[in-house]
Protein backbone atom coordinates (compact mmCIF):
# COMPACT_ATOMS: atom_id res chain seq x y z
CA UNK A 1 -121.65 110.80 -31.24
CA UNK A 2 -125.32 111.56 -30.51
CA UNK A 3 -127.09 114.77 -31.61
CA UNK A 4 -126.73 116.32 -28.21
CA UNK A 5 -122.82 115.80 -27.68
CA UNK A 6 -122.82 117.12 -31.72
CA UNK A 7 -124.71 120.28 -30.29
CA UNK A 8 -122.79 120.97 -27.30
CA UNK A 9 -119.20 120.73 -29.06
CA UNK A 10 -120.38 122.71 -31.44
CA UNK A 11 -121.91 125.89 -29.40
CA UNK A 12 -119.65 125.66 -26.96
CA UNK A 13 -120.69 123.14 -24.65
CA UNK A 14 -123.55 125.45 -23.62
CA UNK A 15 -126.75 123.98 -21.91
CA UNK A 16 -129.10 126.65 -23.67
CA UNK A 17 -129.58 127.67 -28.07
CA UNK A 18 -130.31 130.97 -28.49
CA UNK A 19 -132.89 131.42 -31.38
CA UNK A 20 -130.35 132.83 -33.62
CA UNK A 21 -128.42 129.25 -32.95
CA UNK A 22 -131.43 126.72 -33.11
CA UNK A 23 -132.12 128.61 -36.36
CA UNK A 24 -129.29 127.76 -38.12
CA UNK A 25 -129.45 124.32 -36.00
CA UNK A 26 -132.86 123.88 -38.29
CA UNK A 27 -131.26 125.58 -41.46
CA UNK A 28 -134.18 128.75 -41.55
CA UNK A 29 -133.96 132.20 -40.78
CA UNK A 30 -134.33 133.87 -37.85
CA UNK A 31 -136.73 135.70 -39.12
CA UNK A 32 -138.64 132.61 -40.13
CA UNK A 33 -138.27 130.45 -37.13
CA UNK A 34 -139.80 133.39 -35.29
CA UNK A 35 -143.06 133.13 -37.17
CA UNK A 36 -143.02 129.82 -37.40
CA UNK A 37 -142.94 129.47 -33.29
CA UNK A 38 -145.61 131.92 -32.74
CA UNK A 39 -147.82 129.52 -34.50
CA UNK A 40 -149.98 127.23 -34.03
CA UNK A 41 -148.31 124.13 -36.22
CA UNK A 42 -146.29 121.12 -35.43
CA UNK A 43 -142.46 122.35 -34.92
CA UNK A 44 -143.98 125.34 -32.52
CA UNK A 45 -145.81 122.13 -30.44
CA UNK A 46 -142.55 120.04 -30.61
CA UNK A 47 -140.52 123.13 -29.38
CA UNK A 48 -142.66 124.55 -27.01
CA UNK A 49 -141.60 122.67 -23.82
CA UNK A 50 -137.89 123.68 -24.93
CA UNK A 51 -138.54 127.01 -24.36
CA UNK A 52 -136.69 128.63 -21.30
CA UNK A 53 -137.22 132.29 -20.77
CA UNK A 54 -134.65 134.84 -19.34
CA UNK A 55 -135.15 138.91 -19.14
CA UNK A 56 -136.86 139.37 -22.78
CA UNK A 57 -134.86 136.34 -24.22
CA UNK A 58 -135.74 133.17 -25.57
CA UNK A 59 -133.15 130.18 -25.13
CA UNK A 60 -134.29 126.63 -25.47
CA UNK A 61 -132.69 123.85 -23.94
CA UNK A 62 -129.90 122.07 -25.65
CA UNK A 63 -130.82 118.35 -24.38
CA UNK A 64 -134.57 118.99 -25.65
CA UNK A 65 -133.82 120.22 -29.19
CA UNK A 66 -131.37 117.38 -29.17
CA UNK A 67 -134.73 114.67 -28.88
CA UNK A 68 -136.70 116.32 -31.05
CA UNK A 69 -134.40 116.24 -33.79
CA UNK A 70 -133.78 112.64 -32.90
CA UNK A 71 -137.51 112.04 -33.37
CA UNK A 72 -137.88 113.76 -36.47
């Protein structure tokens, strides 16, 4: 089972994380993640092209997260 089939069975087969899911996906706060994305480091440059926008919320794609974890 790859990381993105573990993803989707877990959140409900959903094509999108919301940052309340990638941040327990990445064991951190919410909180933290938050700060850590409006940074200028290497997880906000790795997560940056996941980013999908939608009203005022921030989702980022399943399928994406799924490769960078893979790469990390």
């Amino acid at each position: 089972m790859t990381v993105e089939e573990t993803l989707l069975n877990r959140y409900g087969g959903s094509p999108l994380l919301s940052l309340e899911q990638l941040a327990e996906v990445l064991h951190r706060s919410k909180n933290g993640l938050r700060i850590s994305l409006s940074g200028d480091n290497e997880l906000s440059a790795k997560l940056r092209p996941c980013k999908v926008k939608i009203g005022r919320r921030i989702y980022f794609k399943t399928s994406a997260v799924a490769r960078v974890i893979e790469e990390a």
